[in-house]
Protein backbone atom coordinates (compact mmCIF):
# COMPACT_ATOMS: atom_id res chain seq x y z
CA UNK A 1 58.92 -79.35 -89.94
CA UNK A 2 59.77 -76.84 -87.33
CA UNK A 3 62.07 -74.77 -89.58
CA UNK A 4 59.27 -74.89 -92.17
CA UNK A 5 56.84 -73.16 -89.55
CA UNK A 6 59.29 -70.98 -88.17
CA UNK A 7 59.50 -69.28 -91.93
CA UNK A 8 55.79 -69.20 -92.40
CA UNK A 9 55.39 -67.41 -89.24
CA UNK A 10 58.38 -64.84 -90.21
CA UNK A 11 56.46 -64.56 -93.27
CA UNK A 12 53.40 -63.32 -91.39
CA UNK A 13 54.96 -61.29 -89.07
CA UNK A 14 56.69 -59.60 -92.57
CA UNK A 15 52.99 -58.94 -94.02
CA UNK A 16 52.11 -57.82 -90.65
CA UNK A 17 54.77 -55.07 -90.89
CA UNK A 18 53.57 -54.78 -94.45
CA UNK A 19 50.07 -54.23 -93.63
CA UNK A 20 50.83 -51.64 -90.65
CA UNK A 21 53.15 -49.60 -93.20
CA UNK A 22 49.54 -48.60 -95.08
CA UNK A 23 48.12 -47.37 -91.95
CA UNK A 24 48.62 -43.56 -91.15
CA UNK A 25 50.46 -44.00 -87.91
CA UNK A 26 53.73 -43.33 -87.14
CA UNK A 27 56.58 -46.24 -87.25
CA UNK A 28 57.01 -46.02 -83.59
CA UNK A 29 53.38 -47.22 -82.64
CA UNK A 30 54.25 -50.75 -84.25
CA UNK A 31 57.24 -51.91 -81.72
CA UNK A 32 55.24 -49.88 -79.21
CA UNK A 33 52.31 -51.87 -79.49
CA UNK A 34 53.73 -55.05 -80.01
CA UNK A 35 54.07 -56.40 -76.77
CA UNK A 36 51.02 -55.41 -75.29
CA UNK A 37 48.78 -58.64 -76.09
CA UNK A 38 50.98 -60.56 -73.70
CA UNK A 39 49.12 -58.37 -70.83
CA UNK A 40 46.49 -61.53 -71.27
CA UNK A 41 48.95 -63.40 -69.07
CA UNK A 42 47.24 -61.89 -66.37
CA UNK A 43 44.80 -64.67 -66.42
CA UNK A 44 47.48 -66.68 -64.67
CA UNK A 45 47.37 -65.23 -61.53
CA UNK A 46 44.00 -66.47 -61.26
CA UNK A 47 45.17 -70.24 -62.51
CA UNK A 48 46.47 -72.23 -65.35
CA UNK A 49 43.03 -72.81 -66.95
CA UNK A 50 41.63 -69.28 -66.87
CA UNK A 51 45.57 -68.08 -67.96
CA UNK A 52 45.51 -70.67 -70.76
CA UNK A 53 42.16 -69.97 -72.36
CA UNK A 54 42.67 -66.05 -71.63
CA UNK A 55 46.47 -66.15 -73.56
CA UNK A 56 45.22 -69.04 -76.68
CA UNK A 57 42.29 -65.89 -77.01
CA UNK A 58 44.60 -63.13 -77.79
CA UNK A 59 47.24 -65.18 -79.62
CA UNK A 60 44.71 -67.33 -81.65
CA UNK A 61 45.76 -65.85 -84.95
CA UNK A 62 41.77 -66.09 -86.34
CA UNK A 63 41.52 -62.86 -83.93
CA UNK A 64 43.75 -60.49 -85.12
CA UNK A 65 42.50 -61.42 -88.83
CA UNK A 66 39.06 -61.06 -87.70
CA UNK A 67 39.45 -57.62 -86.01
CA UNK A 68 41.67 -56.42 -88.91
CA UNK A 69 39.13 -57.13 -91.18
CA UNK A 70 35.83 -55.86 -89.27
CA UNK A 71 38.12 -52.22 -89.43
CA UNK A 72 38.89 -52.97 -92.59
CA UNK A 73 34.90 -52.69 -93.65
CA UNK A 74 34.31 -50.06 -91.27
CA UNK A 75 37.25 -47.78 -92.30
CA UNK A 76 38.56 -48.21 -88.82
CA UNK A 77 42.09 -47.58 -88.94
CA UNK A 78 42.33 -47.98 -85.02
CA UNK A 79 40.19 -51.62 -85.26
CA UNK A 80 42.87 -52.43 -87.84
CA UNK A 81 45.89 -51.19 -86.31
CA UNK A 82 44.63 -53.64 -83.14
CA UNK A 83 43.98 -56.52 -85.70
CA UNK A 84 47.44 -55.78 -87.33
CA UNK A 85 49.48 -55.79 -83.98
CA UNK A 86 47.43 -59.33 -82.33
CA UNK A 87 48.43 -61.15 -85.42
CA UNK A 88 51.91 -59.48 -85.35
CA UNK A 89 52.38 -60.54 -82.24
CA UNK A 90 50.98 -64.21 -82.37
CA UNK A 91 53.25 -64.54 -85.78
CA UNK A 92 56.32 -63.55 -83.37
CA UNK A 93 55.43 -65.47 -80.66
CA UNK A 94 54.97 -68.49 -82.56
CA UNK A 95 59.12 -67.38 -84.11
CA UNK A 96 59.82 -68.18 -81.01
CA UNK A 97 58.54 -71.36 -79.77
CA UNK A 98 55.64 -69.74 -77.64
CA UNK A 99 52.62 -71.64 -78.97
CA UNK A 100 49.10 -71.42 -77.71
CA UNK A 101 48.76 -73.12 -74.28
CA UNK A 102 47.60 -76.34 -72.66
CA UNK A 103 45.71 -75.85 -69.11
CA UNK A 104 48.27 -77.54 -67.33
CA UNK A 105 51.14 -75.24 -68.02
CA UNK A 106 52.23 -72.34 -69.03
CA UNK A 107 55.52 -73.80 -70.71
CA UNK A 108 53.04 -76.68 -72.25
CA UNK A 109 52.51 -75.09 -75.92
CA UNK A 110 50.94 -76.56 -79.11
CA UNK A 111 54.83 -76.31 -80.35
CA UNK A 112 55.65 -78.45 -77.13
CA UNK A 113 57.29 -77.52 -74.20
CA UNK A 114 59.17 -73.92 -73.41
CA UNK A 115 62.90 -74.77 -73.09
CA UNK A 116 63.14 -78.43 -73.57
């Protein structure tokens, strides 16, 4: 079952890359970009509950689809180029093994546990 999610998530992150060729912005703006959601960690300094529900925000797929599509009826290339590189990232997380968080630890995913 894992190997079965880990291609549906490459297959994402490939229509991610997909999507962000039909944008007008340069190739170098996608790797760029790419990393930036994980700033969201931030919310662990403060604890493990305000880090986990901060992080599962950003990475919850739904939000990068949602964004993406809201510029996608406004003609909002930079709304879509944001929508494009959260669900980009949360594809490639999820390659991974980073899932979306429990409250209790940061290595406690949805996937189960980082490095076990």
């Amino acid at each position: 079952m894992k190997t079965l999610l880990t291609f549906e998530d490459i297959g994402e992150f490939v229509l991610a890359v997909f999507l962000f060729s039909r944008l007008e912005y340069a190739w170098w703006w996608f790797p760029a970009l790419l990393l930036l959601p994980d700033l969201s960690m931030i919310g662990y300094l403060v604890n493990t509950r305000i880090g986990a529900y901060l992080y599962n925000f950003v990475h919850h797929k739904a939000l990068g689809i949602g964004v993406a599509l809201v510029g996608f009826s406004l003609t909002s290339s930079p709304l879509m180029l944001i929508g494009i590189i959260l669900f980009a990232h949360s594809a490639m997380d999820r390659i991974f093994g980073y899932g979306l968080k429990y409250t209790d630890s940061f290595k406690h995913t949805h996937l189960g546990w980082i490095g076990k």
